[in-house]
Protein backbone atom coordinates (compact mmCIF):
# COMPACT_ATOMS: atom_id res chain seq x y z
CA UNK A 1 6.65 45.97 45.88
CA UNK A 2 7.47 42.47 46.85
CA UNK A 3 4.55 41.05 45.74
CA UNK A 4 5.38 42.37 42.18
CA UNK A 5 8.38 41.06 42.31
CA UNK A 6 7.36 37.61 43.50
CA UNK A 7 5.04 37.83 40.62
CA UNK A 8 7.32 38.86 38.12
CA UNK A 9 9.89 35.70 38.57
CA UNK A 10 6.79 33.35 38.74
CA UNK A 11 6.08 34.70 34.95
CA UNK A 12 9.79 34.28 34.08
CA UNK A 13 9.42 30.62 35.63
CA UNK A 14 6.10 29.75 33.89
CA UNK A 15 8.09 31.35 30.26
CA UNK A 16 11.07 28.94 31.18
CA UNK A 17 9.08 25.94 31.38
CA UNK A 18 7.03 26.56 28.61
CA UNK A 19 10.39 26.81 26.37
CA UNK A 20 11.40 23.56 28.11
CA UNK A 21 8.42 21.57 27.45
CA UNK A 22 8.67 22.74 23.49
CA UNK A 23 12.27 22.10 23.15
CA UNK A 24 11.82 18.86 25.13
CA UNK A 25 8.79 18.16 22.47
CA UNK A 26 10.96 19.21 19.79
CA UNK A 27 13.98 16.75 21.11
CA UNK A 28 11.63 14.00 21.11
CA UNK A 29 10.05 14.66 17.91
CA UNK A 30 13.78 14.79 16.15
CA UNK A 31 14.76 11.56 18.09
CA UNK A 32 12.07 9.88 16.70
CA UNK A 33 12.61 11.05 13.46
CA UNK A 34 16.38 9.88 13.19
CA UNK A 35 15.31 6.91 14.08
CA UNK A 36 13.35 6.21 10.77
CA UNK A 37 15.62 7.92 8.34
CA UNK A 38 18.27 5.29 10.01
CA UNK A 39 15.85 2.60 9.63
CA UNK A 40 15.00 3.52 6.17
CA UNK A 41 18.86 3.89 5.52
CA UNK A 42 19.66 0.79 6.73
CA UNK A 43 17.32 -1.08 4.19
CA UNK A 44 18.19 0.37 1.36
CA UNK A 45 21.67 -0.04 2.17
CA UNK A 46 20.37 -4.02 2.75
CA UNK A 47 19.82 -5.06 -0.67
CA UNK A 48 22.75 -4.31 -2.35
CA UNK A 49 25.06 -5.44 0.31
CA UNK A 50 22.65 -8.97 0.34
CA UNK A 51 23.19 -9.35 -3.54
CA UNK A 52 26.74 -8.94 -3.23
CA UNK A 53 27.34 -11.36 -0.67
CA UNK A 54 24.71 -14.15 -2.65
CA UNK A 55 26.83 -13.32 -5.44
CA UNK A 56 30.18 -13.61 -3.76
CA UNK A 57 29.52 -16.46 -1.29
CA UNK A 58 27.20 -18.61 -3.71
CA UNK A 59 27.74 -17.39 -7.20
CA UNK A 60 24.24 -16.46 -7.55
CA UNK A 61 22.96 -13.20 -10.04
CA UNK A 62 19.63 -11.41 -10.50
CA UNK A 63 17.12 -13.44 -12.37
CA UNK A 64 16.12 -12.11 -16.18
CA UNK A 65 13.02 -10.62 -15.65
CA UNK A 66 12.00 -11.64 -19.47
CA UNK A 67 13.42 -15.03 -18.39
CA UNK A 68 10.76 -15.34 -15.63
CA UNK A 69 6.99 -16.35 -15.65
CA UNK A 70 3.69 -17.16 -13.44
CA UNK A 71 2.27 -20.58 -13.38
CA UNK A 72 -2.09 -20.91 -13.44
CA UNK A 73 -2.47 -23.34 -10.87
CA UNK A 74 -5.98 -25.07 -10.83
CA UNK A 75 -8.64 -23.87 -8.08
């Protein structure tokens, strides 16, 4: 009798870890993703803020893209 119960909590131990080690997986796996959606926010949050301080701070504005053109330099 105490044998089966000695082996019954070393199955409830071996279940417990193996939910720890997925939700541990599963932690790192989320960390790792909020920490490209933030990167990824953080650029395109970038450029605006960029423009609007070259704008501000210098007077500068976006080029005309029909105003713009590539020069054929000799090789």
């Amino acid at each position: 009798m105490l044998l089966a119960g000695v082996v019954f909590v070393n199955l409830a131990v071996l279940q417990l870890n193996l939910s720890l080690t997925k939700a541990t997986t599963e932690r790192t796996n989320l960390r790792a993703s909020n920490a490209t959606l933030q990167s990824q926010l953080s650029a395109a949050l970038a450029s605006p803020r960029i423009q609007a301080l070259a704008h501000k701070q210098y007077e500068l504005v976006e080029a005309d893209p029909s105003a713009t053109g590539f020069i054929e330099l000799g090789r």
